[in-house]
C-alpha atoms as a PDB file:
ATOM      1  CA  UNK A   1      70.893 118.430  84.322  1.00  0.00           C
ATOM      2  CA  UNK A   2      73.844 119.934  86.344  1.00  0.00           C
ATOM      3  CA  UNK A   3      77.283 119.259  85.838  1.00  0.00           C
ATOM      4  CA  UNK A   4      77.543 117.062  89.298  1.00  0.00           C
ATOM      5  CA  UNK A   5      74.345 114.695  88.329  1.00  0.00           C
ATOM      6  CA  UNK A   6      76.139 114.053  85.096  1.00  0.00           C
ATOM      7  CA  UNK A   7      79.459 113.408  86.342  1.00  0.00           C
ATOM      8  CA  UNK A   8      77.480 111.362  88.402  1.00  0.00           C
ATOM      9  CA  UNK A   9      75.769 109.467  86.096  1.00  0.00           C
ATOM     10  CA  UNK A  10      79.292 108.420  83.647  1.00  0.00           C
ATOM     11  CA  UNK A  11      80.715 104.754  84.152  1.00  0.00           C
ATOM     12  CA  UNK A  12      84.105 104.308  82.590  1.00  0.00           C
ATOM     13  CA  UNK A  13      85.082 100.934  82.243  1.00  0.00           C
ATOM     14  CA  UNK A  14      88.452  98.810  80.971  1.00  0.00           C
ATOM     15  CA  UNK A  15      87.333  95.210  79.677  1.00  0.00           C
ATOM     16  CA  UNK A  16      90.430  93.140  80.711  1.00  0.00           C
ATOM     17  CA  UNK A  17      90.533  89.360  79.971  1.00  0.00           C
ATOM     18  CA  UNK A  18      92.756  86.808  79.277  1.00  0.00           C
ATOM     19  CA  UNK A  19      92.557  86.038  75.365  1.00  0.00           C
ATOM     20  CA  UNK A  20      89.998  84.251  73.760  1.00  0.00           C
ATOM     21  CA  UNK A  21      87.409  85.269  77.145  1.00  0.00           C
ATOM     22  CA  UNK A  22      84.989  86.852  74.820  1.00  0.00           C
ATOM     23  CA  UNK A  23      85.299  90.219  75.777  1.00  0.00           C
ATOM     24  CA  UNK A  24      85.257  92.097  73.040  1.00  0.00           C
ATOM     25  CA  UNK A  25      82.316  89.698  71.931  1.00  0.00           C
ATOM     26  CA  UNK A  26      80.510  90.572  75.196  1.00  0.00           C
ATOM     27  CA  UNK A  27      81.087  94.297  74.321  1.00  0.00           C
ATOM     28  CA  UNK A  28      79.253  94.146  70.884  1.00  0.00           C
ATOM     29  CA  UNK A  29      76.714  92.858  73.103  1.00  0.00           C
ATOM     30  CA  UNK A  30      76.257  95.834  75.415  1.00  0.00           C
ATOM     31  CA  UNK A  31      76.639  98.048  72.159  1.00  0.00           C
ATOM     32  CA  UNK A  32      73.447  96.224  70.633  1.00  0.00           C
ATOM     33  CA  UNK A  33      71.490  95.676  74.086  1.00  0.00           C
ATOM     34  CA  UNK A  34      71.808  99.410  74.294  1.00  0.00           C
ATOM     35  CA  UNK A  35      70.734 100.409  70.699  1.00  0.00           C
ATOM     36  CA  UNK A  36      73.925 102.024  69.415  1.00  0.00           C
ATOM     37  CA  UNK A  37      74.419  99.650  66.470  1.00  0.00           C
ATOM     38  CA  UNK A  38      71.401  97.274  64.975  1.00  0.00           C
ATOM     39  CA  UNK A  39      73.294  93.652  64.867  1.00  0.00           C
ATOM     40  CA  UNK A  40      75.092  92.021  67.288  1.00  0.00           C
ATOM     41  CA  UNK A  41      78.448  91.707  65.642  1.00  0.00           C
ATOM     42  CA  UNK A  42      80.868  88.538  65.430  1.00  0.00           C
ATOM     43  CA  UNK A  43      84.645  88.714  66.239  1.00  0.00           C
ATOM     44  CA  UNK A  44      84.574  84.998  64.508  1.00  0.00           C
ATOM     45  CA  UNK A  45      82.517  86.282  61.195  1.00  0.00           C
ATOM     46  CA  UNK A  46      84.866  89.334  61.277  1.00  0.00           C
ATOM     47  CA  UNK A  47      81.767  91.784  61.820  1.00  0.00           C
ATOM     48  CA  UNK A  48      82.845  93.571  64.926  1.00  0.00           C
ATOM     49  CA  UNK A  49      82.696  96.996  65.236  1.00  0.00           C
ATOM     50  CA  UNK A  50      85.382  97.139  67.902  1.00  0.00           C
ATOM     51  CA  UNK A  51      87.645  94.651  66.202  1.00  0.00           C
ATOM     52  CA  UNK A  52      88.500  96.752  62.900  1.00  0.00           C
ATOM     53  CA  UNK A  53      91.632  96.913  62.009  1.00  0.00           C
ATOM     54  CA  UNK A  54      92.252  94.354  59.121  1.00  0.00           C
ATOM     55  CA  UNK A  55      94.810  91.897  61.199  1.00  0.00           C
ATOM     56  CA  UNK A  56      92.433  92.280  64.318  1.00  0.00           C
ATOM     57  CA  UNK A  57      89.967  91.045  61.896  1.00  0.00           C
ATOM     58  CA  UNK A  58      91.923  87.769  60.485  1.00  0.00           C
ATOM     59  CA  UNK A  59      93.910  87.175  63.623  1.00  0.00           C
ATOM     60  CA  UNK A  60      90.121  87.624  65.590  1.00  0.00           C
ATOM     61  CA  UNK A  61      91.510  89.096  68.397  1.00  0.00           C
ATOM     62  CA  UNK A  62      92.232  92.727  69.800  1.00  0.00           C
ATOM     63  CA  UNK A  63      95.478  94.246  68.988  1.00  0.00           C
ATOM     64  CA  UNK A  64      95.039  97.933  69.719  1.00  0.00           C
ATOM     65  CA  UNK A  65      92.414  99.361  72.384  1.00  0.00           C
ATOM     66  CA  UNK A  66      89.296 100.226  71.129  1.00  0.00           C
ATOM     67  CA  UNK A  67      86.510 102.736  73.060  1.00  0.00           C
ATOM     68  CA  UNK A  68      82.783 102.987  72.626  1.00  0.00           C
ATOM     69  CA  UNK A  69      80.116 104.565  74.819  1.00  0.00           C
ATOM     70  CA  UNK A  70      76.021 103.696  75.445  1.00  0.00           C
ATOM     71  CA  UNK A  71      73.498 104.857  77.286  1.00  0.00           C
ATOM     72  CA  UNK A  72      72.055 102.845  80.217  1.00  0.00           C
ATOM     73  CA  UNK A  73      69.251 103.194  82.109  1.00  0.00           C
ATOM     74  CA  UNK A  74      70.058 106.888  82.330  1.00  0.00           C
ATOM     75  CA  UNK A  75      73.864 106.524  82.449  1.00  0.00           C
ATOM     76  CA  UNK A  76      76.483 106.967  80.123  1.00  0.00           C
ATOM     77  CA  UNK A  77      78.973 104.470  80.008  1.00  0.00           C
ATOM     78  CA  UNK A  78      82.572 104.719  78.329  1.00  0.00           C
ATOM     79  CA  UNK A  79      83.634 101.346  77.730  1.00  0.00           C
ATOM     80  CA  UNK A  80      87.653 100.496  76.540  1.00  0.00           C
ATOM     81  CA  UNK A  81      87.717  97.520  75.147  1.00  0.00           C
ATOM     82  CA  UNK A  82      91.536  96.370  76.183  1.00  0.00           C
ATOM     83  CA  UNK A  83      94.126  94.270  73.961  1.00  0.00           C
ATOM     84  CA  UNK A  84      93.805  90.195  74.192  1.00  0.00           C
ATOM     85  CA  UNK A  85      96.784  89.006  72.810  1.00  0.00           C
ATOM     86  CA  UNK A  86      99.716  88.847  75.548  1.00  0.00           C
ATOM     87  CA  UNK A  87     102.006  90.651  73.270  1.00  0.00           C
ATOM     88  CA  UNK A  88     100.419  93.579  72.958  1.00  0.00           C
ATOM     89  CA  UNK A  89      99.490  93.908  77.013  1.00  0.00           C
ATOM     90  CA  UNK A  90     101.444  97.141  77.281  1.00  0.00           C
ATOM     91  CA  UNK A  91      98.824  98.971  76.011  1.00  0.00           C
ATOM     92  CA  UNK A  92      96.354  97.503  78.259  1.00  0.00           C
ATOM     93  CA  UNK A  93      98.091  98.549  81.327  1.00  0.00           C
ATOM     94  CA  UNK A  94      98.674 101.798  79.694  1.00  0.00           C
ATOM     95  CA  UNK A  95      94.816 102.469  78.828  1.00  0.00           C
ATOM     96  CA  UNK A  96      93.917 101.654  82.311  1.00  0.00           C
ATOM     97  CA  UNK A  97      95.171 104.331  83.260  1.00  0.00           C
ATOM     98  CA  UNK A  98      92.341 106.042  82.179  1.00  0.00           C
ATOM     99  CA  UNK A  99      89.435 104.175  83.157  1.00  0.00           C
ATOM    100  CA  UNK A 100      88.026 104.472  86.676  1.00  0.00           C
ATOM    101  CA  UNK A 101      86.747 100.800  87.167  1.00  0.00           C
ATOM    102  CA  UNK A 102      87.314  97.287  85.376  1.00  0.00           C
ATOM    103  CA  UNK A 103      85.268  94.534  83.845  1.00  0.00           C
ATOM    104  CA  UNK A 104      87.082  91.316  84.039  1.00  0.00           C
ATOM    105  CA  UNK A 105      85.871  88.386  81.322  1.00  0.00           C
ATOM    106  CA  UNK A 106      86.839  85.002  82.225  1.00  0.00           C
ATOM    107  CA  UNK A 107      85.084  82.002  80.554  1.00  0.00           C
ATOM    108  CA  UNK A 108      83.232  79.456  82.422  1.00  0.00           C
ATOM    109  CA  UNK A 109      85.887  76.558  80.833  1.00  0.00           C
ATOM    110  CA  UNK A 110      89.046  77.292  80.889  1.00  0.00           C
ATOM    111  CA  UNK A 111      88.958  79.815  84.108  1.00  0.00           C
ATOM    112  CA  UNK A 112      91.730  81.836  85.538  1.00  0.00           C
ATOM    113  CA  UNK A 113      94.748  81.703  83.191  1.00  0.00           C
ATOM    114  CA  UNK A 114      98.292  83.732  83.641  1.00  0.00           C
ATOM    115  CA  UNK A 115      96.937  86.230  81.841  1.00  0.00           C
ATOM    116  CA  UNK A 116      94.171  86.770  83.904  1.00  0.00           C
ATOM    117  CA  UNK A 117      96.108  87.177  86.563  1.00  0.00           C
ATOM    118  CA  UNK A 118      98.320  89.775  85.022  1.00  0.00           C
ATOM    119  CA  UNK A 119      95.583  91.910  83.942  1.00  0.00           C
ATOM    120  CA  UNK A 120      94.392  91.303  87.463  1.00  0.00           C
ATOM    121  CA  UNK A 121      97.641  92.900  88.814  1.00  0.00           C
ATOM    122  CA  UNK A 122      97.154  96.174  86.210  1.00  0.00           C
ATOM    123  CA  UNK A 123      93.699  96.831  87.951  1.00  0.00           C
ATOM    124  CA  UNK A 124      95.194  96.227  91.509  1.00  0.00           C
ATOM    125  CA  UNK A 125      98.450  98.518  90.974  1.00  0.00           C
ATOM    126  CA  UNK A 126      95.510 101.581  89.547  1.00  0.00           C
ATOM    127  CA  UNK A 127      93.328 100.470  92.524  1.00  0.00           C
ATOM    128  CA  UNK A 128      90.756  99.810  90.010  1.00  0.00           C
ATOM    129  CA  UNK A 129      87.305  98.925  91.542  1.00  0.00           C
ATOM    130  CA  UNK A 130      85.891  95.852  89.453  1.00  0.00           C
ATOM    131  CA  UNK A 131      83.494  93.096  88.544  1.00  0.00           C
ATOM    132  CA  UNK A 132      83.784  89.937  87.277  1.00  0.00           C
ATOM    133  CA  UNK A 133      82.175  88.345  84.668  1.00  0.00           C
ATOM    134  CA  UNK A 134      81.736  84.582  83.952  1.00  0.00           C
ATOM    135  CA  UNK A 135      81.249  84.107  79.949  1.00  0.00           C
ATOM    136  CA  UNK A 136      80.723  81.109  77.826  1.00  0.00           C
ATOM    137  CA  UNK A 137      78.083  79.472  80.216  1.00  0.00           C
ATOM    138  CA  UNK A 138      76.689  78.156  77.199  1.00  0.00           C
ATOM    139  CA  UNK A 139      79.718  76.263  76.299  1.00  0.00           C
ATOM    140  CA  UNK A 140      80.715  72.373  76.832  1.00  0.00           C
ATOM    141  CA  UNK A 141      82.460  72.092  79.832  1.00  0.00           C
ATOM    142  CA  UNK A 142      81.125  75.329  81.454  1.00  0.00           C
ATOM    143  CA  UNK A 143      81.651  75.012  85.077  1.00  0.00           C
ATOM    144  CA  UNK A 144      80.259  77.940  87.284  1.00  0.00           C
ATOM    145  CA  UNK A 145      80.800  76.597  90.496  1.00  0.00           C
ATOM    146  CA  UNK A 146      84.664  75.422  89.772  1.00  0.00           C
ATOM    147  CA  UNK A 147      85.319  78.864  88.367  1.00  0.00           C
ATOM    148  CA  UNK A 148      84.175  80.711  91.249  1.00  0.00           C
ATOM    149  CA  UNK A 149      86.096  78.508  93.719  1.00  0.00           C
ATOM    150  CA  UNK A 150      89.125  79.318  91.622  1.00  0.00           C
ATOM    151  CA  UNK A 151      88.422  82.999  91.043  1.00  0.00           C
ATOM    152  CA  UNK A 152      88.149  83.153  94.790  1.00  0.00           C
ATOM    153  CA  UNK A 153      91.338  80.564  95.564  1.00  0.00           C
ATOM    154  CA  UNK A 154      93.506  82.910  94.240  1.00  0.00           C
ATOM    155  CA  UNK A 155      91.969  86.057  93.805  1.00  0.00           C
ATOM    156  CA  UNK A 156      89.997  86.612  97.177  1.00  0.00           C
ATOM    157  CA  UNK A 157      86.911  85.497  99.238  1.00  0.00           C
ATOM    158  CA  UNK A 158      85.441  88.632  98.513  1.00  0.00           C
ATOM    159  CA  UNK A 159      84.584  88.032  95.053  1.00  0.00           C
ATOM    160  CA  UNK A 160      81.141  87.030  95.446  1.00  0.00           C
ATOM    161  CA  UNK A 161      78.515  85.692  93.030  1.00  0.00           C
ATOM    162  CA  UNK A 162      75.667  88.116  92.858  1.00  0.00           C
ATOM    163  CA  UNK A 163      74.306  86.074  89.757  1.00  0.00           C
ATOM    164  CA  UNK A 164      73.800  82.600  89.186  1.00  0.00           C
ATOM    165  CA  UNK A 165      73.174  80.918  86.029  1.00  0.00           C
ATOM    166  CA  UNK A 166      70.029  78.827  85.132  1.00  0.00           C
ATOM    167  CA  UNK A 167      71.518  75.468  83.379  1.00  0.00           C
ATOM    168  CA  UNK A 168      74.841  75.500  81.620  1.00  0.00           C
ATOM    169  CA  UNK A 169      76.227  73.954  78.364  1.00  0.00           C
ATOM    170  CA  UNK A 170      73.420  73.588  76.056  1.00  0.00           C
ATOM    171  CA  UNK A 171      70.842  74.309  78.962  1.00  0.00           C
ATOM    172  CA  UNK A 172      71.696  77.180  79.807  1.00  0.00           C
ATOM    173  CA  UNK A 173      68.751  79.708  79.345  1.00  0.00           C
ATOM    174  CA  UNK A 174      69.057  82.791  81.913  1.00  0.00           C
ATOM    175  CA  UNK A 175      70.425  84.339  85.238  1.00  0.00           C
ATOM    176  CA  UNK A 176      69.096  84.817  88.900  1.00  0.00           C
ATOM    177  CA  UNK A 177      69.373  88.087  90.557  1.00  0.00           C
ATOM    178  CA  UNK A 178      70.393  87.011  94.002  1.00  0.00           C
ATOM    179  CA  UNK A 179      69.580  90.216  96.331  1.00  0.00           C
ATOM    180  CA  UNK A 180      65.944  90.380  94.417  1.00  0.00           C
ATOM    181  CA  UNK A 181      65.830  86.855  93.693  1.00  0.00           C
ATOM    182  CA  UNK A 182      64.180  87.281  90.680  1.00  0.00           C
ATOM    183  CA  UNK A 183      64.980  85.022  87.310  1.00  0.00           C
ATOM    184  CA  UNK A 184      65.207  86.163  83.924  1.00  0.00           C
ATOM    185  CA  UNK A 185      65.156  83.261  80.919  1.00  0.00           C
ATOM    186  CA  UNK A 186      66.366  84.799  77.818  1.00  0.00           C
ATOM    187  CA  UNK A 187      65.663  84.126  73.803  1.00  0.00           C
ATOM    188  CA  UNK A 188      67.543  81.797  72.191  1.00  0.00           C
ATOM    189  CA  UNK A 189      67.657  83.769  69.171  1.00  0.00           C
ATOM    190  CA  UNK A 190      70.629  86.211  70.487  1.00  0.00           C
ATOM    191  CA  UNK A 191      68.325  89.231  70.716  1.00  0.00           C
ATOM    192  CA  UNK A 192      68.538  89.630  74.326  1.00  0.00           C
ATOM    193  CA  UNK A 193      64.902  89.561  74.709  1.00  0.00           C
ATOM    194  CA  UNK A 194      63.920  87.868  78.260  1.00  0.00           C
ATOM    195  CA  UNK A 195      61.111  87.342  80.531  1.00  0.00           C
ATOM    196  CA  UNK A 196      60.842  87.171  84.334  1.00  0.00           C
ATOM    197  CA  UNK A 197      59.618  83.597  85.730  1.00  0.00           C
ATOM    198  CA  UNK A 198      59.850  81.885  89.266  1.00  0.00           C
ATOM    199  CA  UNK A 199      63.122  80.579  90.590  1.00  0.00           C
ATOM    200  CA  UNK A 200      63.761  76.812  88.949  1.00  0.00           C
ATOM    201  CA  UNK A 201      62.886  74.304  91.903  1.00  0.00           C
ATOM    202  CA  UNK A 202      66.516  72.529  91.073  1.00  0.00           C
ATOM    203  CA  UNK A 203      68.084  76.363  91.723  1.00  0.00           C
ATOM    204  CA  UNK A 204      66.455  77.141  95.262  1.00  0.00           C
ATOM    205  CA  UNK A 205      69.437  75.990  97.960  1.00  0.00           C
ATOM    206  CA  UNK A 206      71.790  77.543  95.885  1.00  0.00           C
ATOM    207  CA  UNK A 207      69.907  80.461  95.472  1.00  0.00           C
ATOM    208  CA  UNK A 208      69.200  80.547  99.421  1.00  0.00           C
ATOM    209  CA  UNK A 209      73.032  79.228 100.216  1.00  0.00           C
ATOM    210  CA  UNK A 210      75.179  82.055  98.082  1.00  0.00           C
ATOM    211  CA  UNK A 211      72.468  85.196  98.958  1.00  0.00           C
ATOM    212  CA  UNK A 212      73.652  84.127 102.402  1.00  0.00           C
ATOM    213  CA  UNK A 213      76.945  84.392 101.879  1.00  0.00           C
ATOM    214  CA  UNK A 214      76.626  87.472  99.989  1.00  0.00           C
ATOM    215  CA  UNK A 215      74.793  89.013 102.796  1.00  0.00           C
ATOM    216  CA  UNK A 216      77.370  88.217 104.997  1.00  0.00           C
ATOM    217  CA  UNK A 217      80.106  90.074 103.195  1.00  0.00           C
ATOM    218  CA  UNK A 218      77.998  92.897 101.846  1.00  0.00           C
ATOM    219  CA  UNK A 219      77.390  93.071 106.170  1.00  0.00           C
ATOM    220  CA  UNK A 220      81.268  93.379 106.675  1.00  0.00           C
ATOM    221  CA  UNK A 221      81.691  96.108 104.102  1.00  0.00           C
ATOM    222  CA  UNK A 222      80.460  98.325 106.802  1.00  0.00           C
ATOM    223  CA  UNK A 223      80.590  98.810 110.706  1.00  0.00           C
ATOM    224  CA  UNK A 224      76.930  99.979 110.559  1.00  0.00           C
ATOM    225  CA  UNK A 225      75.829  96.992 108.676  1.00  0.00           C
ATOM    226  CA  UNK A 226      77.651  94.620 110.487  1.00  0.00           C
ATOM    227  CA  UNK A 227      76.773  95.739 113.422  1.00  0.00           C
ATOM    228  CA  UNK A 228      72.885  95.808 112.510  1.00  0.00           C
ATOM    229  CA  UNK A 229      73.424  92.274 111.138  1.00  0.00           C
ATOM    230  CA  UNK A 230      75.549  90.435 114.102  1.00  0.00           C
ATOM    231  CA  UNK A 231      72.652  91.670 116.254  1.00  0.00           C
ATOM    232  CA  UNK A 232      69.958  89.778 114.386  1.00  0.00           C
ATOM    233  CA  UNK A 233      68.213  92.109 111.932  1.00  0.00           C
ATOM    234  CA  UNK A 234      67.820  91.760 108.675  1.00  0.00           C
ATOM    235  CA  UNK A 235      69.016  94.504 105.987  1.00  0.00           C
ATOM    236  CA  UNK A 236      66.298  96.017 104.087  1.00  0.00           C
ATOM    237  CA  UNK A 237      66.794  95.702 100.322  1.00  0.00           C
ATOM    238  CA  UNK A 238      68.153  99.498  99.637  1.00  0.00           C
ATOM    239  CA  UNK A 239      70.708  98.710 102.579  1.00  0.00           C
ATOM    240  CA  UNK A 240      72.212  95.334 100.927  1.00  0.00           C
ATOM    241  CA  UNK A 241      72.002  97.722  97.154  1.00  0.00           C
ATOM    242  CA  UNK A 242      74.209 100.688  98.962  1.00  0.00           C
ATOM    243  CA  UNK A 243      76.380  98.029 100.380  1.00  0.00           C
ATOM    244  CA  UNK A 244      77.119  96.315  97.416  1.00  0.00           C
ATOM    245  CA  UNK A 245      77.571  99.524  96.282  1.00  0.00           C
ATOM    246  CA  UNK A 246      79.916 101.074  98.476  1.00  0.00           C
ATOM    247  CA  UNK A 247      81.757  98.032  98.945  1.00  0.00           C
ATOM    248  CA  UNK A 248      82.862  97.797  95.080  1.00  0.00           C
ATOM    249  CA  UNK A 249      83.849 100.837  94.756  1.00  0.00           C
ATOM    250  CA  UNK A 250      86.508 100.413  98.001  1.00  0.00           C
ATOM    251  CA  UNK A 251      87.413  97.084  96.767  1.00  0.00           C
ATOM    252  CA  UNK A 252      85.967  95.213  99.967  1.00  0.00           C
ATOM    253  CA  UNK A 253      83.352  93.382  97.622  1.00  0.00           C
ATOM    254  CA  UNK A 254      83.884  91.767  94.023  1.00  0.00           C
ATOM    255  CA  UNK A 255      80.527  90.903  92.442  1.00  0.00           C
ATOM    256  CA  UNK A 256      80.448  88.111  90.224  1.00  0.00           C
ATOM    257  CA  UNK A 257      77.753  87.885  87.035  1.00  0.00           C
ATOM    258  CA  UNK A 258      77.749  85.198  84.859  1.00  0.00           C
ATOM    259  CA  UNK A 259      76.133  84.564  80.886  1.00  0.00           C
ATOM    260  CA  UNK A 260      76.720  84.100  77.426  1.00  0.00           C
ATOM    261  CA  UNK A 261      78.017  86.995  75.453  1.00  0.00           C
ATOM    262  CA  UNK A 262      77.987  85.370  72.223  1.00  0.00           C
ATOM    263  CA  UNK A 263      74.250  84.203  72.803  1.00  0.00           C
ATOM    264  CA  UNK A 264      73.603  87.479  74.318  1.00  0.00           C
ATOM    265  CA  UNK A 265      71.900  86.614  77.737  1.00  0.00           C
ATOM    266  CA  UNK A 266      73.022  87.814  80.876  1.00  0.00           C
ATOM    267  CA  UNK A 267      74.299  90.855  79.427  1.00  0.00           C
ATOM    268  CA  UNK A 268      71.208  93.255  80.492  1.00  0.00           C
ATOM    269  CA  UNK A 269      71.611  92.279  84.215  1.00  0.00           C
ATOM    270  CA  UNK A 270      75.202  92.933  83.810  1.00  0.00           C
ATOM    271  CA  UNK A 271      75.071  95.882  82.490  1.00  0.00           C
ATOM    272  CA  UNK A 272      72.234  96.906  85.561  1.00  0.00           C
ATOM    273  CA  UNK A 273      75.464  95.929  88.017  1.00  0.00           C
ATOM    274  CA  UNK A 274      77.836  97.942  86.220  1.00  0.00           C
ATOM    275  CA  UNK A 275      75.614 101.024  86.713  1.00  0.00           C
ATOM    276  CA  UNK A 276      75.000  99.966  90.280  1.00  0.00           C
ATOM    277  CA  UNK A 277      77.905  99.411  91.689  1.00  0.00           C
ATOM    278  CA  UNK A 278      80.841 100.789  90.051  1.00  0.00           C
ATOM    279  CA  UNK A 279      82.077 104.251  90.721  1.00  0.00           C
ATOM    280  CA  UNK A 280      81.980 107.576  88.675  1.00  0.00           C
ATOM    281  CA  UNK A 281      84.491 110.150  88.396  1.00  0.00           C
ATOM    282  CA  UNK A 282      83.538 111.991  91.661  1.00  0.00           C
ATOM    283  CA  UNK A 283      83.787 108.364  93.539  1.00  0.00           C
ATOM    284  CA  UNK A 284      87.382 108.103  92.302  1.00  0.00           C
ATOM    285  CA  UNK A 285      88.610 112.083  92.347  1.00  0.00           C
ATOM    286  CA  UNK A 286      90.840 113.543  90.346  1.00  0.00           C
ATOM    287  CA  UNK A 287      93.691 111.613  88.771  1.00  0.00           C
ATOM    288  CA  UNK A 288      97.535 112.593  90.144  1.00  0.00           C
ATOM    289  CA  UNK A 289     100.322 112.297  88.060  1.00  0.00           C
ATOM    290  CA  UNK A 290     103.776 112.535  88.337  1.00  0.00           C
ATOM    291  CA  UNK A 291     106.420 114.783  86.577  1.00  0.00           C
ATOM    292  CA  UNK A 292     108.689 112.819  84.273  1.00  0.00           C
ATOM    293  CA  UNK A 293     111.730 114.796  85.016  1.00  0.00           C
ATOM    294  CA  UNK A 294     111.505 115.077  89.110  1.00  0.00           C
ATOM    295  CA  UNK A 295     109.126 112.456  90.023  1.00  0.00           C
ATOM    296  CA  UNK A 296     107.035 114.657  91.911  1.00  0.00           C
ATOM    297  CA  UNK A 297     102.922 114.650  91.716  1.00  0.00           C
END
């Protein structure tokens, strides 16, 4: 493998979140989806592999950034998972530094918070390319539709679902893929296992109302595809993946996923996004940086 298809092939990723989002939770659930450790561990039941340091553990939060990396469906991804607590948000800005996309976790109850919207600022002043995730659809009170109004009230109408959640609360069971409009019902048992089925009856205008919309936008991340789609044709499937793609990684387009980290569904086709969409070194070129003493790059 040459040196170019590698650098290629590396995702490096800062997990931002307001506290208590699950993040670190949904983290431990990439690390066990992926193989690299055999359990999925707890941040409640202190058995977190990123969460180690003994007042992370009893506080049950993240003090101090913590990195990892996987192997995805012939990627490597370097994942940072970022401080929670508001106190100690120095060190997230200052680890972004070193990532070259974000992962934002906000739960599906309480929404966008202050500090969402202050990590939100870190990734905008590194002109981080991101995705948002919706956790905790399993929750009471889990509201997709309200957080995505709100996520796009104040952050943008071009954060976009590209997943949609089967049931919520105690019903919730899986995701829908909206550009292959496939669904995917997972285990209860937390082992990520799923299978593919049809497209829940109950699910089919929404399904058919946001792959509209995110047609539409994926169309206006380019001059070619717009043009192609004002004029009446459709986009073939590859087109809508490289537009999603390209339109990430320039910050035009903000895909949204959605699932349940700590019942470990909707982490597979999240992880399938992250390697689609968001940008490896060579997308983002080298890093500048400035002398402390003149202020010159």
């Amino acid at each position: 493998m040459s040196k170019k298809l590698e650098l290629e092939r590396i995702r490096t990723v800062g997990v931002i979140a307001h506290g208590g989002a699950g993040k670190t939770t949904l983290v431990e659930a990439m690390l066990f989806d992926t193989g690299e450790t055999t359990r999925l561990g707890k941040v409640d039941d202190g058995t977190s592999i990123m969460d180690f340091e003994p007042e992370e553990i009893s506080r049950k939060t993240t003090l101090s950034a913590a990195f990892n990396s996987f192997e995805w469906a012939k990627h490597l991804i370097n994942i940072i998972d970022t401080p929670g607590d508001f106190n100690f948000l120095g060190d997230t800005k200052t680890t972004l530094q070193g990532a070259d996309s974000a992962l934002v976790v906000i739960d599906a109850i309480d929404g966008v918070k202050v500090q969402t919207e202050k990590v939100w600022e870190f990734a905008d002043e590194f002109s981080l390319p991101r995705i948002i995730f919706i956790n905790k659809m399993d929750r009471e009170r889990a509201d997709f539709k309200k957080v995505v109004n709100e996520i796009r009230e104040i952050f943008g109408s071009n954060a976009i679902p590209v997943h949609l959640p089967i049931g919520a609360e105690d019903n919730f069971r899986g995701v829908v893929d909206l550009l292959s409009e496939k669904a995917y019902f997972y285990n209860a048992d937390e082992s990520g296992k799923f299978k593919e089925d049809a497209i829940p009856p109950e699910l089919e205008d929404d399904v058919a109302s946001y792959k509209e919309e995110l047609i539409e936008v994926i169309a206006e991340s380019s001059d070619d595809l717009l043009e192609k789609y004002l004029e009446g044709e459709g986009l073939t499937p590859d087109e809508l993946k490289e537009g999603l793609r390209v339109g990430t990684i320039n910050g035009s387009i903000i895909p949204i996923s959605c699932g349940s980290a700590g019942k470990n569904m909707g982490v597979q086709t999240l992880l399938d996004l992250m390697v689609a969409c968001l940008p490896s070194p060579l997308d983002r070129g080298p890093k500048k940086g400035e002398d402390p003493k003149t202020g010159e790059e």
